[in-house]
PDB file of N, CA and C in Angstrom:
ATOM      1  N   UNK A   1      18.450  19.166   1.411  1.00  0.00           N
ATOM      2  CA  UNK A   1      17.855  19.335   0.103  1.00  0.00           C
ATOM      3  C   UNK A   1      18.557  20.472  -0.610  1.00  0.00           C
ATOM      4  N   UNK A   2      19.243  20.173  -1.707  1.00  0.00           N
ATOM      5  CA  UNK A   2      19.187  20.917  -2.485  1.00  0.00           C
ATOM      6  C   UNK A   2      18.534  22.373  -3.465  1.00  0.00           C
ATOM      7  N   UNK A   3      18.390  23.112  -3.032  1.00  0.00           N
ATOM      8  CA  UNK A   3      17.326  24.225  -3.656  1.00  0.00           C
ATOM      9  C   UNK A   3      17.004  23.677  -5.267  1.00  0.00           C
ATOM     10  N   UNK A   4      15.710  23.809  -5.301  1.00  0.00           N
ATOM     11  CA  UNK A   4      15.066  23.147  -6.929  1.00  0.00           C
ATOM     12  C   UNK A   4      15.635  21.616  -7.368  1.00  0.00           C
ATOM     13  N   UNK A   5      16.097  20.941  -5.574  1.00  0.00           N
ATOM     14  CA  UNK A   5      16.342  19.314  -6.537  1.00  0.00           C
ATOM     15  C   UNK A   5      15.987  18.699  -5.186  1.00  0.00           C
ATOM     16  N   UNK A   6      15.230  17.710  -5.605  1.00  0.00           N
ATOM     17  CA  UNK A   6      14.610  16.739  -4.826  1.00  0.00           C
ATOM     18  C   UNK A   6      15.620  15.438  -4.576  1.00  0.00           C
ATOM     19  N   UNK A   7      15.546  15.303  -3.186  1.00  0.00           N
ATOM     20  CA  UNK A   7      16.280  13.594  -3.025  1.00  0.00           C
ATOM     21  C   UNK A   7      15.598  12.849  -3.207  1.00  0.00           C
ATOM     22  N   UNK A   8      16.486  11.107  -3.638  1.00  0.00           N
ATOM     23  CA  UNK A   8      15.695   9.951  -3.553  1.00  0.00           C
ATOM     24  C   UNK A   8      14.757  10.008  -2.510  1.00  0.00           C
ATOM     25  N   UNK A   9      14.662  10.222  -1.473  1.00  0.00           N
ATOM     26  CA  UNK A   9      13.383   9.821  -0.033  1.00  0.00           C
ATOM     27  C   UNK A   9      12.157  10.901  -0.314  1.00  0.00           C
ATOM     28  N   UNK A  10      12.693  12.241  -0.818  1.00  0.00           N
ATOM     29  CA  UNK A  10      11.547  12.622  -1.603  1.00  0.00           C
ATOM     30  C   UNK A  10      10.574  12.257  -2.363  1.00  0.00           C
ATOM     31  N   UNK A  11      11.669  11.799  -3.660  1.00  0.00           N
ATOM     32  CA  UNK A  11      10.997  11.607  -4.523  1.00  0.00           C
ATOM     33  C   UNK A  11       9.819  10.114  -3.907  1.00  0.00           C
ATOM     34  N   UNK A  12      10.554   9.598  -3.391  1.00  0.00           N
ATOM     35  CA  UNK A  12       9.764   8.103  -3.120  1.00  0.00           C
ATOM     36  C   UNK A  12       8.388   8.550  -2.341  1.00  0.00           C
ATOM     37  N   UNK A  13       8.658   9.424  -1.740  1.00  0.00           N
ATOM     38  CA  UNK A  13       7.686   9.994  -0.776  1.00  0.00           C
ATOM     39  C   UNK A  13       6.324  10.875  -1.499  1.00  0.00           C
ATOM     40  N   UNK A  14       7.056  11.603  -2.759  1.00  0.00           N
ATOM     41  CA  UNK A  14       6.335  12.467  -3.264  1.00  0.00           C
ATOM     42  C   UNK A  14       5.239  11.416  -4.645  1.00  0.00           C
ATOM     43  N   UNK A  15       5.934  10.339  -4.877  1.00  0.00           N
ATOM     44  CA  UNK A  15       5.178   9.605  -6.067  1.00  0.00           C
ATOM     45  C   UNK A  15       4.078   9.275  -5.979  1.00  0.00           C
ATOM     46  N   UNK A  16       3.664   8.934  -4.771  1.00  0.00           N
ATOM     47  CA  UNK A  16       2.369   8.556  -4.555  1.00  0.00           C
ATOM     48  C   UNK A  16       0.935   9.785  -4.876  1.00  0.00           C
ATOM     49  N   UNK A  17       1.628  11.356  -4.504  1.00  0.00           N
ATOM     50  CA  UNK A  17       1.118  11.952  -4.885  1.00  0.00           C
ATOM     51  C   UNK A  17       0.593  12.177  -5.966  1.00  0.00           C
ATOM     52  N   UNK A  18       1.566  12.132  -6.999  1.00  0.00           N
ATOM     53  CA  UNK A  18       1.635  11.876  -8.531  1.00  0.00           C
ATOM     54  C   UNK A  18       0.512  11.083  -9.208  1.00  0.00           C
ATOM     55  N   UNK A  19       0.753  10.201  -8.398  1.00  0.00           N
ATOM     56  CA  UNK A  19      -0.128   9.141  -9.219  1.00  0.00           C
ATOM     57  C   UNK A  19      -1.670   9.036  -8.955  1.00  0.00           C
ATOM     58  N   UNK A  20      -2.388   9.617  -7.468  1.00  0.00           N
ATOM     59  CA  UNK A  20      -3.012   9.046  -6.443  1.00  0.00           C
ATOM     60  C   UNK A  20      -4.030  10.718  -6.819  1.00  0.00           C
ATOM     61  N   UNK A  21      -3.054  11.807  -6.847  1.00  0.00           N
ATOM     62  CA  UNK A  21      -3.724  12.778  -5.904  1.00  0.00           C
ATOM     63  C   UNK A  21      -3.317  13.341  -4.825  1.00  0.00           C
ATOM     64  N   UNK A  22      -4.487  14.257  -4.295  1.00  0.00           N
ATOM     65  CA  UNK A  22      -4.230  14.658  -3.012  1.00  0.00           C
ATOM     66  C   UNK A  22      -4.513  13.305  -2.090  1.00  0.00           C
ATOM     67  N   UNK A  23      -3.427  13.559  -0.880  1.00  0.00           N
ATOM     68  CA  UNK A  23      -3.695  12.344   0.271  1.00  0.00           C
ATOM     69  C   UNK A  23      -3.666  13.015   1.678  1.00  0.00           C
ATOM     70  N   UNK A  24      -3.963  12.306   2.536  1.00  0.00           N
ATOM     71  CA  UNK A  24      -3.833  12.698   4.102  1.00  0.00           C
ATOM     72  C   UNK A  24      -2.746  12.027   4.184  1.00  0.00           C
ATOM     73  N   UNK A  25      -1.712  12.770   5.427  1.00  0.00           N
ATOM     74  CA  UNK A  25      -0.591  12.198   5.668  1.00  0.00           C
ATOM     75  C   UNK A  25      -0.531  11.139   5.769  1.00  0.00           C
ATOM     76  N   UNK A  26      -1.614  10.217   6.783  1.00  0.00           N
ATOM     77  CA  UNK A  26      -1.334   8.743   6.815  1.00  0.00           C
ATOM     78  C   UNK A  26      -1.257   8.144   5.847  1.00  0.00           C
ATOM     79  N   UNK A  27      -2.043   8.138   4.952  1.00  0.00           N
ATOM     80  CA  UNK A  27      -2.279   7.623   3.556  1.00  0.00           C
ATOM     81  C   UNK A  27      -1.131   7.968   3.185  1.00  0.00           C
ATOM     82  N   UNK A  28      -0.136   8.740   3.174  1.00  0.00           N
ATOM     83  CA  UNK A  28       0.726   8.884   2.344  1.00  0.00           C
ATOM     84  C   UNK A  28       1.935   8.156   2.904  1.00  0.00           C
ATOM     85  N   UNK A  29       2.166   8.297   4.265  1.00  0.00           N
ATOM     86  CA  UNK A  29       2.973   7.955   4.918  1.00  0.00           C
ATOM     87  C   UNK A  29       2.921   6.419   4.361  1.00  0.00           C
ATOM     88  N   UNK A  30       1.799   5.602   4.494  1.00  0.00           N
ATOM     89  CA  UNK A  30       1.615   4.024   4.370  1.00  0.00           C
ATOM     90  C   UNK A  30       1.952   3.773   3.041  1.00  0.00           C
ATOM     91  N   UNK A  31       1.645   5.042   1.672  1.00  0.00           N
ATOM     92  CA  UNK A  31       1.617   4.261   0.063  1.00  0.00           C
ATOM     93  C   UNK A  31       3.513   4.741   0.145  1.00  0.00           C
ATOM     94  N   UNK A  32       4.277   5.301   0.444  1.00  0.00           N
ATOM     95  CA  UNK A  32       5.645   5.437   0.909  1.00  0.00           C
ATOM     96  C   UNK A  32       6.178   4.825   2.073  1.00  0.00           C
ATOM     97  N   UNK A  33       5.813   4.231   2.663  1.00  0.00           N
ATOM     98  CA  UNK A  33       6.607   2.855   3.535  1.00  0.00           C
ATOM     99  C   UNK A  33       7.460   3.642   4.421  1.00  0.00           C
ATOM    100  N   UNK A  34       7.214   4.627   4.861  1.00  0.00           N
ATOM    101  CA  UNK A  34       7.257   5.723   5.882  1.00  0.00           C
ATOM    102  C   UNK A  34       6.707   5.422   7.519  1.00  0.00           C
ATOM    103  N   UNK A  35       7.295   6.417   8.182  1.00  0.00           N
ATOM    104  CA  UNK A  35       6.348   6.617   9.687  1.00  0.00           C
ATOM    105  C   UNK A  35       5.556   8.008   9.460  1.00  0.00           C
ATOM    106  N   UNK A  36       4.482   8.227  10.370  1.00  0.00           N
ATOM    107  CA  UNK A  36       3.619   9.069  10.030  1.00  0.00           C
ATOM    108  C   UNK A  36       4.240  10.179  10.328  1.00  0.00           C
ATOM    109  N   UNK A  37       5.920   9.841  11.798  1.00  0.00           N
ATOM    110  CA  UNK A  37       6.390  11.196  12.048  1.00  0.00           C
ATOM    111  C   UNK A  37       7.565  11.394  10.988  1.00  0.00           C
ATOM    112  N   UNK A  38       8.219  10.495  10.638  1.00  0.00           N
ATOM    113  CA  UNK A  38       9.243  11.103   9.166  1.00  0.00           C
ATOM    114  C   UNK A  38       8.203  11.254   7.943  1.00  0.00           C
ATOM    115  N   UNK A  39       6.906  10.891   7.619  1.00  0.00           N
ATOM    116  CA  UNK A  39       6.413  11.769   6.909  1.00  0.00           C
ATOM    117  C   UNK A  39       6.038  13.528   7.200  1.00  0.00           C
ATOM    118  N   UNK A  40       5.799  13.236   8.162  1.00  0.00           N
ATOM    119  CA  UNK A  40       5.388  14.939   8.905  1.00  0.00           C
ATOM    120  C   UNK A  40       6.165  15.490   8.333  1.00  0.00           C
ATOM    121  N   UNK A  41       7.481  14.970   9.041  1.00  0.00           N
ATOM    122  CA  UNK A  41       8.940  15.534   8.913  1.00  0.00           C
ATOM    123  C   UNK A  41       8.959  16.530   7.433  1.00  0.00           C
ATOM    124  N   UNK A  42       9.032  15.445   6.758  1.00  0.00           N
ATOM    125  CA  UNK A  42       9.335  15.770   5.467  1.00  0.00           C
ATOM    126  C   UNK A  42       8.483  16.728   4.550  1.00  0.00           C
ATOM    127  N   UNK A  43       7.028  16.155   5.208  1.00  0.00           N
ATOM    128  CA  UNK A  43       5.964  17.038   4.338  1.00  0.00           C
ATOM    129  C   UNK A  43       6.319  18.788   4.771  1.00  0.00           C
ATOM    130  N   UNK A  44       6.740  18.855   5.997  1.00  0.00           N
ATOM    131  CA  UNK A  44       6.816  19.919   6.516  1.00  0.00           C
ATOM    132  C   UNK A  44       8.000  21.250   5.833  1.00  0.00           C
ATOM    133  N   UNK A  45       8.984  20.376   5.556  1.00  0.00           N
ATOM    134  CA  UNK A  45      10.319  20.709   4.868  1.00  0.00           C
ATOM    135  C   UNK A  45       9.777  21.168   3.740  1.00  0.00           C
ATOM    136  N   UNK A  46       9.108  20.207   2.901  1.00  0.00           N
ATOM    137  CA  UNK A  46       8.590  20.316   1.183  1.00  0.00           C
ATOM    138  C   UNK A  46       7.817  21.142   0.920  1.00  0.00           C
ATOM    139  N   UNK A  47       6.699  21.516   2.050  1.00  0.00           N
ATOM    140  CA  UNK A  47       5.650  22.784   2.216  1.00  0.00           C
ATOM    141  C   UNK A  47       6.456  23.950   2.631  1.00  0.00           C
ATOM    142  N   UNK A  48       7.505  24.060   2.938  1.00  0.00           N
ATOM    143  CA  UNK A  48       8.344  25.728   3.270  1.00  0.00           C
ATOM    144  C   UNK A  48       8.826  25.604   1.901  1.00  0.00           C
ATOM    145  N   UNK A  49       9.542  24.579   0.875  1.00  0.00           N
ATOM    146  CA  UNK A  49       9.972  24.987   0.184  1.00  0.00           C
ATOM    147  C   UNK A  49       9.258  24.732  -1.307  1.00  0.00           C
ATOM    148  N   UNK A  50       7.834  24.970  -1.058  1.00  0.00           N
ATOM    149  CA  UNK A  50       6.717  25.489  -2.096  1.00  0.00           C
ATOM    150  C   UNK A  50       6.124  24.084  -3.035  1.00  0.00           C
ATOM    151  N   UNK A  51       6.893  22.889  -2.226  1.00  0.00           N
ATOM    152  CA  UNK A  51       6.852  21.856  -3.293  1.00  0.00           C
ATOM    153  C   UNK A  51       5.099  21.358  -3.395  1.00  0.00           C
ATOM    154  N   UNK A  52       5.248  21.496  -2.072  1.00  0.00           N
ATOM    155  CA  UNK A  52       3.548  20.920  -1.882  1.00  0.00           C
ATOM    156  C   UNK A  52       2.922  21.705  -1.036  1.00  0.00           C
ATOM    157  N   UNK A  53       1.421  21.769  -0.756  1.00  0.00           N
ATOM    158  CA  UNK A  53       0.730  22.657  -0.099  1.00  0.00           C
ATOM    159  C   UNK A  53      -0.489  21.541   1.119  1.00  0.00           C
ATOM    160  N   UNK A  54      -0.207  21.913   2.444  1.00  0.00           N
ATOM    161  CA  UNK A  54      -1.160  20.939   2.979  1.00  0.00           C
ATOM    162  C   UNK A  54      -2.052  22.004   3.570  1.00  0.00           C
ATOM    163  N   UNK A  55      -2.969  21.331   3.931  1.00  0.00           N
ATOM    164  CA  UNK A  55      -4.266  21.963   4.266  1.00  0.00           C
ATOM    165  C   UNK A  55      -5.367  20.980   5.236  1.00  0.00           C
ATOM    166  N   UNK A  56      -5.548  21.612   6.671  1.00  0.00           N
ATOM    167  CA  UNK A  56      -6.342  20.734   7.283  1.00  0.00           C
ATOM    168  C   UNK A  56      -7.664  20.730   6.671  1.00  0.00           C
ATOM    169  N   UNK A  57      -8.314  19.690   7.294  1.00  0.00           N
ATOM    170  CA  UNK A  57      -9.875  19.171   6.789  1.00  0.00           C
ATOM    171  C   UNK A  57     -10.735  20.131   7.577  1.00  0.00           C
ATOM    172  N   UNK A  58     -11.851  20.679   6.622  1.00  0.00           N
ATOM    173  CA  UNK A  58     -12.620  21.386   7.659  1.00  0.00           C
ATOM    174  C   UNK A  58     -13.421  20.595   8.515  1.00  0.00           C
ATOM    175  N   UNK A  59     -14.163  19.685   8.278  1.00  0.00           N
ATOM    176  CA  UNK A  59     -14.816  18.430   8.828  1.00  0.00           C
ATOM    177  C   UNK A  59     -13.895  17.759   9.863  1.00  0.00           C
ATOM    178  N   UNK A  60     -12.816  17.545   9.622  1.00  0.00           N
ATOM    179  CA  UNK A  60     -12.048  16.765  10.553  1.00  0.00           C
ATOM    180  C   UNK A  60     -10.960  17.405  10.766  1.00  0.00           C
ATOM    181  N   UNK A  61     -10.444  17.888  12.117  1.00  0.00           N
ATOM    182  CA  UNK A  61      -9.345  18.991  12.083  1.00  0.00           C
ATOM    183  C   UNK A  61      -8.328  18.151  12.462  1.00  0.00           C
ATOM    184  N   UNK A  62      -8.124  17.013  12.663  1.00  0.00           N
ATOM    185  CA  UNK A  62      -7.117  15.806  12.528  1.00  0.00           C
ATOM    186  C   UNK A  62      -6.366  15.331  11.212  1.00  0.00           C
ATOM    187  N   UNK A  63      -7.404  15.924  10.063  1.00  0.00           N
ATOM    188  CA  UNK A  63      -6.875  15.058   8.942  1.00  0.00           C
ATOM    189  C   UNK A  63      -5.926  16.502   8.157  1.00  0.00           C
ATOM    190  N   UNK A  64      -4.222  15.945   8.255  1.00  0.00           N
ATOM    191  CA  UNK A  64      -4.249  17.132   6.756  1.00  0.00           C
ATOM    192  C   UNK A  64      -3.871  16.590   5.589  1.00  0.00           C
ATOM    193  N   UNK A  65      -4.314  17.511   4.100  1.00  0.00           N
ATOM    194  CA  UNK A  65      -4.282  16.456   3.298  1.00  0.00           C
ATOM    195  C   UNK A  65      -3.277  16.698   2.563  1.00  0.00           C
ATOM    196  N   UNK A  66      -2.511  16.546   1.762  1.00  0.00           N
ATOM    197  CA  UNK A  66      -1.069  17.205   1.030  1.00  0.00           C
ATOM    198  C   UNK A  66      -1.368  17.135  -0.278  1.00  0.00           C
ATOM    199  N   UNK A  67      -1.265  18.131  -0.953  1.00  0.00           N
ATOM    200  CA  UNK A  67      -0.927  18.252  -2.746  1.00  0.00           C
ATOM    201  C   UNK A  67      -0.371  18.568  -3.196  1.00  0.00           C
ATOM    202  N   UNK A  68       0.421  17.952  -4.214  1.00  0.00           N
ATOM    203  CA  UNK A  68       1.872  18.983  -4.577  1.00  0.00           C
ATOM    204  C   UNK A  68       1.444  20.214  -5.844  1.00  0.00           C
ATOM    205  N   UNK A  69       2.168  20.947  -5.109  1.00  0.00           N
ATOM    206  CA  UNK A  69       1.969  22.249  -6.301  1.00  0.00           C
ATOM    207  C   UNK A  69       2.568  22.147  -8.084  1.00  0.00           C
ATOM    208  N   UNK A  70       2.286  23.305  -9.029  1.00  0.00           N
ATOM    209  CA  UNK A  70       2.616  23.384 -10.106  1.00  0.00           C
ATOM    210  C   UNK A  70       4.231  23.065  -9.922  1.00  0.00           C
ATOM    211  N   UNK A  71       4.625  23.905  -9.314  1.00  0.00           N
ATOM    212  CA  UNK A  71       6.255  24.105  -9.224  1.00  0.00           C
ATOM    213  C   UNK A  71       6.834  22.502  -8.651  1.00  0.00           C
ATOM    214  N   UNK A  72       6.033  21.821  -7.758  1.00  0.00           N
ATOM    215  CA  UNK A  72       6.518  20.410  -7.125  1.00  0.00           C
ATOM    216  C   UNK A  72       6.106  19.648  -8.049  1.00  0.00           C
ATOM    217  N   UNK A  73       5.491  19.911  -8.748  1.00  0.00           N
ATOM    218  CA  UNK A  73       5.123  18.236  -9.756  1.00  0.00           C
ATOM    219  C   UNK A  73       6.290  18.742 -11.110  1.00  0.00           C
ATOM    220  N   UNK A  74       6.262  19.711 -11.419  1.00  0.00           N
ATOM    221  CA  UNK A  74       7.657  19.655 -12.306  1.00  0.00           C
ATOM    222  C   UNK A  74       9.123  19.552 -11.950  1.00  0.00           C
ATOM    223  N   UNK A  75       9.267  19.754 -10.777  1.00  0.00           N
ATOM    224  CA  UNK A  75      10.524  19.329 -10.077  1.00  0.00           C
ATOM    225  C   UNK A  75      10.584  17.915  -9.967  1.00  0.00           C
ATOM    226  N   UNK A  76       8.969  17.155  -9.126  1.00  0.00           N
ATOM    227  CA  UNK A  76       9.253  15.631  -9.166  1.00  0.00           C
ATOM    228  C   UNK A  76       9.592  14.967 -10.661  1.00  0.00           C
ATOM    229  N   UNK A  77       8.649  15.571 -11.444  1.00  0.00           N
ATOM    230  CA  UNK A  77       9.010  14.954 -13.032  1.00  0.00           C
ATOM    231  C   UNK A  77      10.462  15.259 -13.274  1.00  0.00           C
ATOM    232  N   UNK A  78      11.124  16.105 -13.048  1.00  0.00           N
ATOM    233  CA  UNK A  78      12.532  16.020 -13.542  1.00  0.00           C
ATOM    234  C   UNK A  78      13.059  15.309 -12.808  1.00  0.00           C
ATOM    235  N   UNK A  79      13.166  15.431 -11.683  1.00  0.00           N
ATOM    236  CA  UNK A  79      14.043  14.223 -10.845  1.00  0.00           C
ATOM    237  C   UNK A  79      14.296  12.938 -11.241  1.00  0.00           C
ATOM    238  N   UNK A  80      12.719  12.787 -11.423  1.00  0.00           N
ATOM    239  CA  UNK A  80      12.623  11.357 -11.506  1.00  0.00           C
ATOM    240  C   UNK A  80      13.424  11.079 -13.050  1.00  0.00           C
ATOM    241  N   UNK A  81      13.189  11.557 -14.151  1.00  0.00           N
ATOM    242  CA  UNK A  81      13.721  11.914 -15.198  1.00  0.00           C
ATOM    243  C   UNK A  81      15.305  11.928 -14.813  1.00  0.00           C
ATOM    244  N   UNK A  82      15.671  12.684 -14.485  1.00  0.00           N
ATOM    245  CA  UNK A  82      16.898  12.746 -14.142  1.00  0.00           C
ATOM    246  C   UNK A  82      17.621  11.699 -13.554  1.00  0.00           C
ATOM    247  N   UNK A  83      16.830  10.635 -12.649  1.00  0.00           N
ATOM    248  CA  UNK A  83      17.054   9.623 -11.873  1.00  0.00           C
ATOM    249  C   UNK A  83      16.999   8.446 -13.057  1.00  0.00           C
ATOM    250  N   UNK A  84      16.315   8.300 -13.865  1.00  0.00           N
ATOM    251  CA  UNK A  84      15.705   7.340 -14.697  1.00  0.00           C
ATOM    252  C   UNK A  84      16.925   7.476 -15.654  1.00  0.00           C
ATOM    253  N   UNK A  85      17.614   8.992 -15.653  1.00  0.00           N
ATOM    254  CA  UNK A  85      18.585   8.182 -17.091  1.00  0.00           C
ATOM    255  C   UNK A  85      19.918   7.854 -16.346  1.00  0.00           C
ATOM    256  N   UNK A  86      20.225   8.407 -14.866  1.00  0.00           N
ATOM    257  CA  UNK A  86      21.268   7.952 -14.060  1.00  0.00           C
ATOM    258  C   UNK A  86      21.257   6.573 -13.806  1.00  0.00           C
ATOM    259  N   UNK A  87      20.037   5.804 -13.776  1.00  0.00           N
ATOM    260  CA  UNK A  87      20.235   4.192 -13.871  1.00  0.00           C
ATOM    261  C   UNK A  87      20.644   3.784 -15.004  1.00  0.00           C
ATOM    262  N   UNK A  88      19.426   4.114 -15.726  1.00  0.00           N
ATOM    263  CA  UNK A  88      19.875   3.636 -17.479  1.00  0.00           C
ATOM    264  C   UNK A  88      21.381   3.626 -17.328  1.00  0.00           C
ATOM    265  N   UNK A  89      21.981   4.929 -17.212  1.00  0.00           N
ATOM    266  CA  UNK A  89      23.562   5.383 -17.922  1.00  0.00           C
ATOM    267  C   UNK A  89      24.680   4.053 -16.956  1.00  0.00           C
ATOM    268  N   UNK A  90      24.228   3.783 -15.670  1.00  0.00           N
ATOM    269  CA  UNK A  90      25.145   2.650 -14.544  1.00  0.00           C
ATOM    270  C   UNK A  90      24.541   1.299 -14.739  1.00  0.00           C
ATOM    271  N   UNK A  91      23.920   1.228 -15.374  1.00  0.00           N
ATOM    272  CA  UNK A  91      23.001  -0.466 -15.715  1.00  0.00           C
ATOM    273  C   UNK A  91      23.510  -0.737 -17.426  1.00  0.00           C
ATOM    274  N   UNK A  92      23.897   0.277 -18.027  1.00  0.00           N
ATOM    275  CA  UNK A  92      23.734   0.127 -19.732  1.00  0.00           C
ATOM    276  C   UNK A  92      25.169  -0.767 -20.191  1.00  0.00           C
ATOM    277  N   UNK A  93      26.427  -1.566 -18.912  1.00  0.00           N
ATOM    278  CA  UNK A  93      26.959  -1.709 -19.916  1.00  0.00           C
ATOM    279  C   UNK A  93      26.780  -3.050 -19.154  1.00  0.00           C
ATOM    280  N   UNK A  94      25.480  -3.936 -18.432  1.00  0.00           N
ATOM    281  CA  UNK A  94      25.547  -5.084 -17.831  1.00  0.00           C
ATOM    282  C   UNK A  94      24.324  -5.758 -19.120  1.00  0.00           C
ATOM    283  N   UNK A  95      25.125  -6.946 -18.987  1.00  0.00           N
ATOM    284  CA  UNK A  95      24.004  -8.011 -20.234  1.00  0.00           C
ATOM    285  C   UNK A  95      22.804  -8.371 -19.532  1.00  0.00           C
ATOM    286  N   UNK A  96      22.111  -9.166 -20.367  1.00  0.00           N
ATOM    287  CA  UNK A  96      20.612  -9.507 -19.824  1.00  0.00           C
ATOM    288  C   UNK A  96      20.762 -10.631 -18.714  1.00  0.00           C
ATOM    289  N   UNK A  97      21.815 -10.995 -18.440  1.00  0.00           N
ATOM    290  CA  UNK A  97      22.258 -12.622 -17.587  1.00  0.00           C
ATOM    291  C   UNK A  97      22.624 -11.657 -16.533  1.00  0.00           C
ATOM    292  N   UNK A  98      23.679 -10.451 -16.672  1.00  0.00           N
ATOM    293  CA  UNK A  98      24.250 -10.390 -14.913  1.00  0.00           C
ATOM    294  C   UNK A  98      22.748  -9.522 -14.671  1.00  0.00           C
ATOM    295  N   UNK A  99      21.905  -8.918 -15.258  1.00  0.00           N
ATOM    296  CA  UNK A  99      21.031  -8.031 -14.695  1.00  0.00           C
ATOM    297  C   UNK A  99      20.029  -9.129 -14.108  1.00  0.00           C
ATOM    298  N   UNK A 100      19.700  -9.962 -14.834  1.00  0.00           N
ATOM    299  CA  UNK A 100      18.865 -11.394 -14.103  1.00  0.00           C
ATOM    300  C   UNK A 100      19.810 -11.877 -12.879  1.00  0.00           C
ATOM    301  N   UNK A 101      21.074 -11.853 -12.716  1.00  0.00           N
ATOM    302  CA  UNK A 101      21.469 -12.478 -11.482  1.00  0.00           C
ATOM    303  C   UNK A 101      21.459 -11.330 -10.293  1.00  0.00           C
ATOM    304  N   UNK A 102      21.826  -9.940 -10.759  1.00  0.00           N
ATOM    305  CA  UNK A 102      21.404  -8.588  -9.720  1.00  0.00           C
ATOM    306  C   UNK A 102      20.428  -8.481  -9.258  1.00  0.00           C
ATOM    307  N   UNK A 103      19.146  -8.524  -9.873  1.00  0.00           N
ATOM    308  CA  UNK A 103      17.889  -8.904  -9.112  1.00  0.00           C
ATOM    309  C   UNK A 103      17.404 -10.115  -8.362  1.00  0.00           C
ATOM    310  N   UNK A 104      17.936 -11.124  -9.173  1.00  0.00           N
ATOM    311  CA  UNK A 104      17.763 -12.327  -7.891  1.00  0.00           C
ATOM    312  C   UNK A 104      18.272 -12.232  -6.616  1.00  0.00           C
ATOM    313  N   UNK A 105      19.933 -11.721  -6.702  1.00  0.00           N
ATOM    314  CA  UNK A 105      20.741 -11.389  -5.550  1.00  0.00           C
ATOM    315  C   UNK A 105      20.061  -9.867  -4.445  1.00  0.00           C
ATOM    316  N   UNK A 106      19.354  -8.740  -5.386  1.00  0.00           N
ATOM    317  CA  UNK A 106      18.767  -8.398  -4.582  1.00  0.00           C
ATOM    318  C   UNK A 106      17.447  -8.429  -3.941  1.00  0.00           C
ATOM    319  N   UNK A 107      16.541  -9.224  -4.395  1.00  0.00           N
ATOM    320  CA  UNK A 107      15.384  -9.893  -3.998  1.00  0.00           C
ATOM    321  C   UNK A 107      15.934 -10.821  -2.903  1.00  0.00           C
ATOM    322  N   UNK A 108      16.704 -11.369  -3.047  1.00  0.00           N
ATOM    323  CA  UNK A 108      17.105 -12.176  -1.578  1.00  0.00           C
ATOM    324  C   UNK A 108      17.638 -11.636  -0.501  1.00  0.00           C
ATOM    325  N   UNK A 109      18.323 -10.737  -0.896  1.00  0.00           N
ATOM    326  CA  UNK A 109      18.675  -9.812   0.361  1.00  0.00           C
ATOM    327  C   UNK A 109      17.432  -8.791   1.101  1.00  0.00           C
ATOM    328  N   UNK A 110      16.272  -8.162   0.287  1.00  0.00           N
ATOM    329  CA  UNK A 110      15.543  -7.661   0.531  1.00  0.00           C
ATOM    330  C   UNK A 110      14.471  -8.837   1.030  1.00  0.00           C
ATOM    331  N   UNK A 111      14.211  -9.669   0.841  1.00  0.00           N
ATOM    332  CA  UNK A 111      13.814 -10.617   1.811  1.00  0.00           C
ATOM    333  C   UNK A 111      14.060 -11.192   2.783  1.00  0.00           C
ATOM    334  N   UNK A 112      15.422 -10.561   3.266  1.00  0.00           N
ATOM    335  CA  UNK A 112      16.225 -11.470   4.081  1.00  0.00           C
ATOM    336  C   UNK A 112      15.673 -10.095   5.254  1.00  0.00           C
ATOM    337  N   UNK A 113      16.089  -8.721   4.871  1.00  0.00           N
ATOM    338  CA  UNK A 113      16.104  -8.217   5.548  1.00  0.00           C
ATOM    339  C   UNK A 113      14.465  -7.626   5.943  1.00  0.00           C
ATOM    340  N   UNK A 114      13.663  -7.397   5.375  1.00  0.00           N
ATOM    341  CA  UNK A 114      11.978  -7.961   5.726  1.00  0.00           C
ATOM    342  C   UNK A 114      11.523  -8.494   6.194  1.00  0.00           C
ATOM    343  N   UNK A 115      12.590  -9.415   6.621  1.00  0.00           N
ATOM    344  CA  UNK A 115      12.015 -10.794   8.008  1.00  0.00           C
ATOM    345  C   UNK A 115      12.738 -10.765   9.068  1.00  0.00           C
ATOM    346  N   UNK A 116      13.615  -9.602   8.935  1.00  0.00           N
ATOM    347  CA  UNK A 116      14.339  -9.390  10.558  1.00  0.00           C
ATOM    348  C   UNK A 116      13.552  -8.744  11.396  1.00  0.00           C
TER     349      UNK A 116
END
């Protein structure tokens, strides 16, 4: 990781937060298509470097739950921002026909490989 820049597996990891709230790792691990131990992993990394803050359950000392901080939700918003005009800028000079045949071609491959 980059100091103050989030990777793609981050960000994918961190969106659910965004949208959802605070979550318990599993929950998070499952709405990011993760394992519960490369979520650990990661949550663990992102909490030293201030992005998010976890905190066990007092009720249940099994559950911890993750929230991203002030400083992590404006980092995820730029990323993603940042990510959003890096497609735009590599997609902007394909017509509406090859971008309809790129997604068909990758919907079939991502199905192909979903059933291995």
């Amino acid at each position: 990781m980059q100091p103050g820049r989030l990777t793609a597996p981050q960000v994918n990891l961190l969106q659910p937060l965004l949208e959802n709230g605070p979550m318990s790792s599993g929950q998070l691990a499952e709405a990011a298509g993760l394992t519960p131990a490369t979520t650990t992993h990661m949550l663990d990394q992102l909490a030293v470097s201030g992005v998010v803050e976890r905190e066990r359950q007092v009720e249940d000392k099994r559950v911890v739950i993750t929230r991203l901080t002030s400083d992590g939700k404006e980092m995820l918003e730029a990323r993603r921002d940042e990510m959003r005009e890096a497609w735009d800028a590599a997609l902007a000079e394909l017509s509406i026909e090859e971008l309809e045949c790129a997604t068909k071609a990758i919907a079939a491959v991502c199905s192909f490989v979903d059933d291995l």
